[in-house]
PDB file of N, CA and C in Angstrom:
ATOM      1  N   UNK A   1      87.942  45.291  27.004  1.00  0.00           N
ATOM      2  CA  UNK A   1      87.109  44.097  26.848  1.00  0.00           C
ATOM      3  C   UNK A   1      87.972  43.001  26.231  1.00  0.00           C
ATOM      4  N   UNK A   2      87.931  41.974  26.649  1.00  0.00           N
ATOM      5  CA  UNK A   2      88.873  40.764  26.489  1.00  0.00           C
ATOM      6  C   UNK A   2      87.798  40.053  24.916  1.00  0.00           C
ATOM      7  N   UNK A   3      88.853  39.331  24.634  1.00  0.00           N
ATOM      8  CA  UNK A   3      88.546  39.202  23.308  1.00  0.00           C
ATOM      9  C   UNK A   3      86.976  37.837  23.413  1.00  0.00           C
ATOM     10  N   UNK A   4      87.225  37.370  24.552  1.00  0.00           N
ATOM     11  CA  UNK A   4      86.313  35.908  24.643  1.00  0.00           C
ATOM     12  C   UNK A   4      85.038  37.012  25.265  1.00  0.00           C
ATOM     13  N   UNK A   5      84.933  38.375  26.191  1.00  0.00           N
ATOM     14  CA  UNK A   5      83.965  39.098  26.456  1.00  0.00           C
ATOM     15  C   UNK A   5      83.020  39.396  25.276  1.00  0.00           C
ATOM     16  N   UNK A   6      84.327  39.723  23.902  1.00  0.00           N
ATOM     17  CA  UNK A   6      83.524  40.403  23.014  1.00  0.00           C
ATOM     18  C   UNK A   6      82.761  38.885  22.304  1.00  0.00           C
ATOM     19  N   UNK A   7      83.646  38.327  21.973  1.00  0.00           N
ATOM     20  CA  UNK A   7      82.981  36.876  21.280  1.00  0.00           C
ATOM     21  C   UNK A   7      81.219  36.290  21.844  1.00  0.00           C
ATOM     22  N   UNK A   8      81.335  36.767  23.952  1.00  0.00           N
ATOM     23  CA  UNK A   8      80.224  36.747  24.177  1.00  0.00           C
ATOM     24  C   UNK A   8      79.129  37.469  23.644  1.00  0.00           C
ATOM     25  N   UNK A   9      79.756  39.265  23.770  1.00  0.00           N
ATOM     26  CA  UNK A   9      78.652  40.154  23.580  1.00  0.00           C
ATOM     27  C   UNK A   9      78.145  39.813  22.327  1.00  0.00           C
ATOM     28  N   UNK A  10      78.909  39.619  21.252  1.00  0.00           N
ATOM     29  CA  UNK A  10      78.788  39.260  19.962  1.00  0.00           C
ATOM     30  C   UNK A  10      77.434  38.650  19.700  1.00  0.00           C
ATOM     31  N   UNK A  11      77.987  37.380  20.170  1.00  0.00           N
ATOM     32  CA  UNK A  11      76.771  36.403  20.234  1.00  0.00           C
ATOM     33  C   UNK A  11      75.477  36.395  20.963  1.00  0.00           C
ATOM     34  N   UNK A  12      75.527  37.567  21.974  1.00  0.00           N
ATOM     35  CA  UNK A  12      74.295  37.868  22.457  1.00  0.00           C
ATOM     36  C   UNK A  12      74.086  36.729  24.065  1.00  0.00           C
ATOM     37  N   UNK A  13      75.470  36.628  24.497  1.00  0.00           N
ATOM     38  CA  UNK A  13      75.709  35.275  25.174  1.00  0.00           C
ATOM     39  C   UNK A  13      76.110  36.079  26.563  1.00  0.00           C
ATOM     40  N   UNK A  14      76.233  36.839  27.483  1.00  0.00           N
ATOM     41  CA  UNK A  14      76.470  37.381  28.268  1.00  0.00           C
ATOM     42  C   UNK A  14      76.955  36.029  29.562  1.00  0.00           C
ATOM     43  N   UNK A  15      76.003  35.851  29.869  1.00  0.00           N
ATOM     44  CA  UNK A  15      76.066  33.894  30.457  1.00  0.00           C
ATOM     45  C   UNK A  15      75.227  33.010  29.700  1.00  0.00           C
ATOM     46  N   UNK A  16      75.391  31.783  30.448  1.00  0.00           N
ATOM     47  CA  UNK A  16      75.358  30.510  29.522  1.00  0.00           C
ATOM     48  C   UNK A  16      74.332  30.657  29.686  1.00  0.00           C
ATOM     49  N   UNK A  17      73.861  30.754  31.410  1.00  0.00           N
ATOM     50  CA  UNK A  17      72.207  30.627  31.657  1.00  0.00           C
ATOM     51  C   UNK A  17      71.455  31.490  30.330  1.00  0.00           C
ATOM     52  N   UNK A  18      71.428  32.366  29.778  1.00  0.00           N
ATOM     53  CA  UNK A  18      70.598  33.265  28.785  1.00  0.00           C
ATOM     54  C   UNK A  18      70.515  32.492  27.685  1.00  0.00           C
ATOM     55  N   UNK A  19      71.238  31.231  27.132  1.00  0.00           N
ATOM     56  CA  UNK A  19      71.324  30.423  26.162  1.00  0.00           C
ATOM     57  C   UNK A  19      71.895  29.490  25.875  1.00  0.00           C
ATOM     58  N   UNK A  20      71.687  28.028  26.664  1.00  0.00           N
ATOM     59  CA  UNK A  20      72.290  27.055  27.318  1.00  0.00           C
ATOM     60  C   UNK A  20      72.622  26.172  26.257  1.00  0.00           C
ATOM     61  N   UNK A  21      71.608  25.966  25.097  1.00  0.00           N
ATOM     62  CA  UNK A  21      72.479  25.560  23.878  1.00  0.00           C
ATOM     63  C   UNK A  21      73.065  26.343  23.089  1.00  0.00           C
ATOM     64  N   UNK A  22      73.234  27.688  22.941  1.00  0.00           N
ATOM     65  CA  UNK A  22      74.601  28.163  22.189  1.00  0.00           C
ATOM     66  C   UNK A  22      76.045  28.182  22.574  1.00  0.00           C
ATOM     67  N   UNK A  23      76.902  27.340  22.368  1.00  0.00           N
ATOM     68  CA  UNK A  23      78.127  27.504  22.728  1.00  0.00           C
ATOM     69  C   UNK A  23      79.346  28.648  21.864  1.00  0.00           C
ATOM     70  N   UNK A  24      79.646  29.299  23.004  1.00  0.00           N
ATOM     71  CA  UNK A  24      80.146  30.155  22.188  1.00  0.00           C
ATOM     72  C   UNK A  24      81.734  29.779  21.372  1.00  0.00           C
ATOM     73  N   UNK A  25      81.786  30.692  20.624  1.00  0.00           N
ATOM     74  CA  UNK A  25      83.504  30.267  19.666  1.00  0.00           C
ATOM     75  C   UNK A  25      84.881  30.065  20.790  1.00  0.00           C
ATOM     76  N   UNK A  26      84.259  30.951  21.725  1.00  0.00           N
ATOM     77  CA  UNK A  26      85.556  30.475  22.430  1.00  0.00           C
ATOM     78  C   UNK A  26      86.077  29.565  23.281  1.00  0.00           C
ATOM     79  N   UNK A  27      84.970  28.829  22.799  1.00  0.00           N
ATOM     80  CA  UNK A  27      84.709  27.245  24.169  1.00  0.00           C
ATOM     81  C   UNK A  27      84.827  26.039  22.944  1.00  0.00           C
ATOM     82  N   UNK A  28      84.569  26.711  21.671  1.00  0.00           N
ATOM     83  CA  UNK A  28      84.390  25.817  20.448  1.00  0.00           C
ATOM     84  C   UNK A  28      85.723  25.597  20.003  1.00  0.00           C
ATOM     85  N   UNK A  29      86.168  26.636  20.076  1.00  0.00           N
ATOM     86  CA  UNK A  29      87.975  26.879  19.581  1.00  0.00           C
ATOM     87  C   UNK A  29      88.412  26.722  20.590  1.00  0.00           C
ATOM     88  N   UNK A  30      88.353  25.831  21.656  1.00  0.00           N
ATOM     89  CA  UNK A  30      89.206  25.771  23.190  1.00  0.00           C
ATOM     90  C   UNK A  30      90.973  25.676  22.189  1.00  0.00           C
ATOM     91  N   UNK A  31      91.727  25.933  23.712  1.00  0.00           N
ATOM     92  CA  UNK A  31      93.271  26.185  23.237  1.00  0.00           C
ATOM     93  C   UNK A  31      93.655  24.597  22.991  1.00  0.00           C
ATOM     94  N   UNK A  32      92.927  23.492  23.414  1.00  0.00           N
ATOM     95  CA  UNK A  32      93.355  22.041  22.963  1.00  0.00           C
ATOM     96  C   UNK A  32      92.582  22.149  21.357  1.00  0.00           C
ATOM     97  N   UNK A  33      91.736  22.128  20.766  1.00  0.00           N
ATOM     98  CA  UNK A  33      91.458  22.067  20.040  1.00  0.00           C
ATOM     99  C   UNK A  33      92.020  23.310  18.720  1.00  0.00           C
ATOM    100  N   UNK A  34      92.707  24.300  19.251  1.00  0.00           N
ATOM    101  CA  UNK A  34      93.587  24.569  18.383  1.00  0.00           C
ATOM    102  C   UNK A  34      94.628  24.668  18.011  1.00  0.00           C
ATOM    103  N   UNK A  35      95.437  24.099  19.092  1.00  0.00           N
ATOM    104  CA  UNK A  35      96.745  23.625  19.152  1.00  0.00           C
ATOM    105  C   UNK A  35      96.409  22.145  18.073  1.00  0.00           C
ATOM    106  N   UNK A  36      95.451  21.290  18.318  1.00  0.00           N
ATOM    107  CA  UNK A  36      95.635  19.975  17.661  1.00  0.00           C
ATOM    108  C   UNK A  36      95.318  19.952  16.489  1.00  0.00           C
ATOM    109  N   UNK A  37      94.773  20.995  15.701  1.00  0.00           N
ATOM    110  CA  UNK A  37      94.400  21.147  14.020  1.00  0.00           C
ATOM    111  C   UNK A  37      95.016  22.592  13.931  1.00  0.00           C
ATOM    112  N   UNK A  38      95.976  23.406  14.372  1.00  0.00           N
ATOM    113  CA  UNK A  38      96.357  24.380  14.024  1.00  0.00           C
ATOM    114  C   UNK A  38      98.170  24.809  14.720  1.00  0.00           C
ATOM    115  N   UNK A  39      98.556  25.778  14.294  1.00  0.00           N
ATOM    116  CA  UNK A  39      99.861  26.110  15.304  1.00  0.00           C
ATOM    117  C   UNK A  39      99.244  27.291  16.000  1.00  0.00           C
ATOM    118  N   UNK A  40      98.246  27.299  16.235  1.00  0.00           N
ATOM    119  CA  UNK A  40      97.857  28.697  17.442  1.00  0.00           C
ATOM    120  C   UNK A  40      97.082  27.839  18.485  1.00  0.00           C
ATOM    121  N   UNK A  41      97.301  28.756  19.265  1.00  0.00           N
ATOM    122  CA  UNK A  41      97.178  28.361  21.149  1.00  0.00           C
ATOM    123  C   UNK A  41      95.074  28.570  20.810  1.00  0.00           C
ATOM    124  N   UNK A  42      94.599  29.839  19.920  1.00  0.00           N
ATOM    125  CA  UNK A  42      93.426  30.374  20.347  1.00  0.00           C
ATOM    126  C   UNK A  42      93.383  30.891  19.142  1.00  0.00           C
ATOM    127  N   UNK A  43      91.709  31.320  19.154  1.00  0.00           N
ATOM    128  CA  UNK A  43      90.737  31.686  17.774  1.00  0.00           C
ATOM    129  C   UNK A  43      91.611  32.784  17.586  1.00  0.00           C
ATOM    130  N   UNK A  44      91.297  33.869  18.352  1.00  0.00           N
ATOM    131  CA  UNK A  44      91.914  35.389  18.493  1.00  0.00           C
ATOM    132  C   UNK A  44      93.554  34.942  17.791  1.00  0.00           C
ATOM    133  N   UNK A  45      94.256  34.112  18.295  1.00  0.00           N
ATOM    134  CA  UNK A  45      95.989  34.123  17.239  1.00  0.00           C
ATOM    135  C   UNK A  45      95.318  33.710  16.030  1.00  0.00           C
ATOM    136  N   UNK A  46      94.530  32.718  15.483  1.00  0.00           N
ATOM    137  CA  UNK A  46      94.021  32.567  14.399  1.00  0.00           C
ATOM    138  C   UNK A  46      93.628  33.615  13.944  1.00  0.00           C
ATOM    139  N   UNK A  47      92.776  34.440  14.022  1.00  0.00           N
ATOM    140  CA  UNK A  47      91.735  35.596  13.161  1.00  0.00           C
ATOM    141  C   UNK A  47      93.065  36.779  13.074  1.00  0.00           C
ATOM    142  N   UNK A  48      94.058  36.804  14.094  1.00  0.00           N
ATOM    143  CA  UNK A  48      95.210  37.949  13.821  1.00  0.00           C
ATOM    144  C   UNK A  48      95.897  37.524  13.113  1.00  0.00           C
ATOM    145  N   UNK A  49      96.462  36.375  12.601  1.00  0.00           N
ATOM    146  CA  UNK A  49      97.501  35.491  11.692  1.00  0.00           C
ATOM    147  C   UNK A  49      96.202  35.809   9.840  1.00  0.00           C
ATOM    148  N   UNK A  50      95.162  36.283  10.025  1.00  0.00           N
ATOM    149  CA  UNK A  50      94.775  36.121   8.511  1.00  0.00           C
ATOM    150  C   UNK A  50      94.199  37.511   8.605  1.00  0.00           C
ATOM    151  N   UNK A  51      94.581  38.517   9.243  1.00  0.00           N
ATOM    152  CA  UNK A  51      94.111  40.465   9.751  1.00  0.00           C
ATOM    153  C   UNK A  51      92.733  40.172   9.743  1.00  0.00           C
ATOM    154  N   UNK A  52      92.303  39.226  10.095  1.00  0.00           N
ATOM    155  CA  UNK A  52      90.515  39.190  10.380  1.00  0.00           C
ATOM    156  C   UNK A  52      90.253  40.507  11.796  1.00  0.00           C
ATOM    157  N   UNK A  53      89.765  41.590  11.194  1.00  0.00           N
ATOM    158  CA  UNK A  53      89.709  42.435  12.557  1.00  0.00           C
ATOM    159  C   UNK A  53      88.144  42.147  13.319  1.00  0.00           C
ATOM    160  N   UNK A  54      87.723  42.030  14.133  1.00  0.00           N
ATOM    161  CA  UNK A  54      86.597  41.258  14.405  1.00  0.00           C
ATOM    162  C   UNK A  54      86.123  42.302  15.591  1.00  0.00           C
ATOM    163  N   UNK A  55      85.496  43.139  15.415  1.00  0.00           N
ATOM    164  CA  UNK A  55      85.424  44.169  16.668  1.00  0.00           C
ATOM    165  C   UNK A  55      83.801  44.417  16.831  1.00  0.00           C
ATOM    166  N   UNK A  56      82.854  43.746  15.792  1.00  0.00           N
ATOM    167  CA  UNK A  56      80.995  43.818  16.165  1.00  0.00           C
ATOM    168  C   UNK A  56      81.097  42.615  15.235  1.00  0.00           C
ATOM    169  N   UNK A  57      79.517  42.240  15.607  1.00  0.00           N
ATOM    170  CA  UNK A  57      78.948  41.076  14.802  1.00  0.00           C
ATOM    171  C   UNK A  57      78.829  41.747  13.205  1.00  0.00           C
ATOM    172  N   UNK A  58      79.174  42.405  13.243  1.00  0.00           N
ATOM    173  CA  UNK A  58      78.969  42.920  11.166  1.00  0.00           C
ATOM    174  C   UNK A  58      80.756  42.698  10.723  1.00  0.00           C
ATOM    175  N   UNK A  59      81.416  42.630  11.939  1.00  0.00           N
ATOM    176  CA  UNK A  59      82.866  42.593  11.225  1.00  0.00           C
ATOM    177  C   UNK A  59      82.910  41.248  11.091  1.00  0.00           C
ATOM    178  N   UNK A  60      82.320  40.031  11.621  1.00  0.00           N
ATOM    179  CA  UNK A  60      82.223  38.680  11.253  1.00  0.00           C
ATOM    180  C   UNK A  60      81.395  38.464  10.137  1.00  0.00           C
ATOM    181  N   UNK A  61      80.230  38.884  10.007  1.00  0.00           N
ATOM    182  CA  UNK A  61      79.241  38.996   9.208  1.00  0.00           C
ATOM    183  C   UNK A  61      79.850  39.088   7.515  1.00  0.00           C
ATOM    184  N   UNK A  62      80.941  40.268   7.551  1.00  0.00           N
ATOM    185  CA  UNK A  62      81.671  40.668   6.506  1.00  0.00           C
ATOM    186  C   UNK A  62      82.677  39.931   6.030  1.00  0.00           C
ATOM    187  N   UNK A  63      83.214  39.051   6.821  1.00  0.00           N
ATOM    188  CA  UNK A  63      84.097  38.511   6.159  1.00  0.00           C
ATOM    189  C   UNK A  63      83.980  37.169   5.471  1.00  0.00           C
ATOM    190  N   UNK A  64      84.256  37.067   3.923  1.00  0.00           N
ATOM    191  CA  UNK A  64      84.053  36.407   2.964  1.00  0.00           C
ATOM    192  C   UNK A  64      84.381  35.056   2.896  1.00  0.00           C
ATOM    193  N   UNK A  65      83.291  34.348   2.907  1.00  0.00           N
ATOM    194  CA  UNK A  65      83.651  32.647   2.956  1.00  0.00           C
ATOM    195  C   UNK A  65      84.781  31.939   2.644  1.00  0.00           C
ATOM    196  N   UNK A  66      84.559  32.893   0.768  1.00  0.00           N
ATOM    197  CA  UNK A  66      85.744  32.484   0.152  1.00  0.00           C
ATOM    198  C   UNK A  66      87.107  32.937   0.936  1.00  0.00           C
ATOM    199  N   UNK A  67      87.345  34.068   1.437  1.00  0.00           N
ATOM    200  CA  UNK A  67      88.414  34.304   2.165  1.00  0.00           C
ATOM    201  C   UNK A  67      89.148  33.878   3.423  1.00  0.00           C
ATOM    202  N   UNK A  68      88.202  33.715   4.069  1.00  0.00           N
ATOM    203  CA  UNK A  68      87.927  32.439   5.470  1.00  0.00           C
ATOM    204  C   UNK A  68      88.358  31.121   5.157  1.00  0.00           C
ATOM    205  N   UNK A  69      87.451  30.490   3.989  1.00  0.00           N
ATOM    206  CA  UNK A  69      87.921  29.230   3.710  1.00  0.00           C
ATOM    207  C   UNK A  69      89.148  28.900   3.493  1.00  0.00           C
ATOM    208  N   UNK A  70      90.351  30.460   2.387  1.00  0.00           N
ATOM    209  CA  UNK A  70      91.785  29.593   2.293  1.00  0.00           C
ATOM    210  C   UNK A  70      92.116  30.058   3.517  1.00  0.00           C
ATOM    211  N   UNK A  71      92.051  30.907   4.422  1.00  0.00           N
ATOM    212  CA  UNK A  71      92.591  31.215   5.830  1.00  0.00           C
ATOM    213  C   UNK A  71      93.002  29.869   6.759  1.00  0.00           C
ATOM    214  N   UNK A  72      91.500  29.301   6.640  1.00  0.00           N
ATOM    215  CA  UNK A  72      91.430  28.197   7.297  1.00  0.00           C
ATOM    216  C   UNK A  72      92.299  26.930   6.743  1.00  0.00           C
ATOM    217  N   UNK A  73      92.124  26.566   5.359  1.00  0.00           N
ATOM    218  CA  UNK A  73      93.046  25.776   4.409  1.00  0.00           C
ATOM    219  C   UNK A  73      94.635  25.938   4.899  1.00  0.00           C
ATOM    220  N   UNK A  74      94.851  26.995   4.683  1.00  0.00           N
ATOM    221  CA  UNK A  74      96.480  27.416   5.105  1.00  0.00           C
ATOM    222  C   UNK A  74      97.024  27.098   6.729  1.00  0.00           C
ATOM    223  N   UNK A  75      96.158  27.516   7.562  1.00  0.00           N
ATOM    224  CA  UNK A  75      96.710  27.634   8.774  1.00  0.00           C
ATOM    225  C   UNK A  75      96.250  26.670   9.642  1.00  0.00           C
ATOM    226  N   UNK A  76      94.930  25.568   8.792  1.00  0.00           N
ATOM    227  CA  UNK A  76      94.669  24.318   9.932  1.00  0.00           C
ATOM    228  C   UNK A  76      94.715  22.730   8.976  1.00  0.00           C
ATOM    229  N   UNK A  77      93.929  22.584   9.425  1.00  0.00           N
ATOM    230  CA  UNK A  77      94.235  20.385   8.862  1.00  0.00           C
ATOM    231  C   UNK A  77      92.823  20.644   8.361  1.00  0.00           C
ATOM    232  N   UNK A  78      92.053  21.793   7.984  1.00  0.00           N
ATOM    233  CA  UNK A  78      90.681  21.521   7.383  1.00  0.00           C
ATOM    234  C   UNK A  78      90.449  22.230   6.432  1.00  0.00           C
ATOM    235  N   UNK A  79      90.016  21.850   5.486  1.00  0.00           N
ATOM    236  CA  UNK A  79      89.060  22.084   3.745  1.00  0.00           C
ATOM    237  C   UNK A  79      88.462  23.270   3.997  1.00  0.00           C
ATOM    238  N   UNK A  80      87.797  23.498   4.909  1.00  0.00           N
ATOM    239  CA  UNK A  80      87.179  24.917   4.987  1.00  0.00           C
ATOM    240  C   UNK A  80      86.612  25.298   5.824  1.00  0.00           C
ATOM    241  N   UNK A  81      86.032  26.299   6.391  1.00  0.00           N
ATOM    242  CA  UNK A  81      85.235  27.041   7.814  1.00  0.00           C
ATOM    243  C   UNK A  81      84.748  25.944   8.169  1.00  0.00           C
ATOM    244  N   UNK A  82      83.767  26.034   7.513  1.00  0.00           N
ATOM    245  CA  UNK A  82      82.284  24.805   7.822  1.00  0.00           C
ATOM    246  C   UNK A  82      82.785  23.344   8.073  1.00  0.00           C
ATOM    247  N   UNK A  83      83.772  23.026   7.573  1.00  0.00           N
ATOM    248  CA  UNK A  83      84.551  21.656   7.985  1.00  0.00           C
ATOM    249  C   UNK A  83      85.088  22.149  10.015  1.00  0.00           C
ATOM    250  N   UNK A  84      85.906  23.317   9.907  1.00  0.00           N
ATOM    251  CA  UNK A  84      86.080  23.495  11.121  1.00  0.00           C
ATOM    252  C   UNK A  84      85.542  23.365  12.001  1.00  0.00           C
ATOM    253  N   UNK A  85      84.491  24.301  11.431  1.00  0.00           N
ATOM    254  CA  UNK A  85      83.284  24.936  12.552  1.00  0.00           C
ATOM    255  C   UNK A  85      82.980  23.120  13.072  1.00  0.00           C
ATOM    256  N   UNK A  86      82.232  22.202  11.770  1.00  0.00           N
ATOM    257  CA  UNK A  86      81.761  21.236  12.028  1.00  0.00           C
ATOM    258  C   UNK A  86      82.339  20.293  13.200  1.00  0.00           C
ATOM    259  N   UNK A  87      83.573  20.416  13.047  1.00  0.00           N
ATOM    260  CA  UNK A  87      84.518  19.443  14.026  1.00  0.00           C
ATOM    261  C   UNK A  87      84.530  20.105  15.411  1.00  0.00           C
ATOM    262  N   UNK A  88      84.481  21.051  15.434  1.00  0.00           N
ATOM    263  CA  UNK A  88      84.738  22.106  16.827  1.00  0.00           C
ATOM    264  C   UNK A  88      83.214  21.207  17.424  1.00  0.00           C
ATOM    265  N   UNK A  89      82.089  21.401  16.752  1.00  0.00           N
ATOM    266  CA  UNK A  89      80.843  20.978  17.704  1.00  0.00           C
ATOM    267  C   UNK A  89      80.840  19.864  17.945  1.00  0.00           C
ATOM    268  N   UNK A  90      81.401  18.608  17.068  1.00  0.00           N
ATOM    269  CA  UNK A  90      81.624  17.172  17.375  1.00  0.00           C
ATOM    270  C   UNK A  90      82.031  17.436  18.281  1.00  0.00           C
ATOM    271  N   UNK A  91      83.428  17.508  18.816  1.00  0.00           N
ATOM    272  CA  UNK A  91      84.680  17.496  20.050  1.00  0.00           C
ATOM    273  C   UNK A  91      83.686  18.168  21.199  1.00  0.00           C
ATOM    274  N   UNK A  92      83.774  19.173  21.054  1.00  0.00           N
ATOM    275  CA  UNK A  92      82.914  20.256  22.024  1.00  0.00           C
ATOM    276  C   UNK A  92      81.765  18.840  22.513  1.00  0.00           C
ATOM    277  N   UNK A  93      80.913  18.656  21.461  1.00  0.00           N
ATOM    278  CA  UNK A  93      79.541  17.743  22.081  1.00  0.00           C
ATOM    279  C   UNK A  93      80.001  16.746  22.683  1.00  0.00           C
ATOM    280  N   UNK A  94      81.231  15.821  22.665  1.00  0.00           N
ATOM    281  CA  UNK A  94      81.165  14.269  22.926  1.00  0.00           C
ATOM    282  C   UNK A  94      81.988  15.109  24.333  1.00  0.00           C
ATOM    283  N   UNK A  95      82.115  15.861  24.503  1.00  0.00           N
ATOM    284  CA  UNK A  95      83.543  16.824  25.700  1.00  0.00           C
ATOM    285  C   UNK A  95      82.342  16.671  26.757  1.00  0.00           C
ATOM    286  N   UNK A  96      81.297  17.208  26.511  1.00  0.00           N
ATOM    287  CA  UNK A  96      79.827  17.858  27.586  1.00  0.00           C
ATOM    288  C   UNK A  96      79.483  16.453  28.128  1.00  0.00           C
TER     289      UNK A  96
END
């Protein structure tokens, strides 16, 4: 299972049709958008560059804000997840 399969199953996203406003992480983290706030091509080089092992929705679930947040601090141009996350849906929305 490819890593953007699992990101689907994850999310309960199989196709878009099943949930046309959830966009999933791997369309959120496109490879332009992490090349331009990060040095990785994709989420998956991100989450392996900080051993985020991400293999069910409880292994995301588990991992600690606080720990996420310097992950994110260190390896992109943003303050923290929620700054990320936030910018990923701007770009993503004005993109659609």
């Amino acid at each position: 299972m490819s890593f953007e399969d699992l990101l689907k199953d994850l999310q309960g996203q199989k196709t878009i049709q099943e949930d046309p406003n959830h966009v999933s992480l791997d369309k959120l983290f496109n490879e332009s958008f992490m090349s331009k706030h990060s040095s990785f091509k994709s989420f998956d080089e991100f989450l392996e560059k900080g051993n985020f092992q991400v293999k069910t929705q409880e292994d995301i679930n588990n991992i600690h804000d606080e720990l996420f947040d310097r992950h994110v601090v260190r390896e992109t141009d943003f303050a923290s997840w929620k700054s990320m996350l936030d910018k990923a849906n701007v770009e993503y929305s004005s993109e659609s």
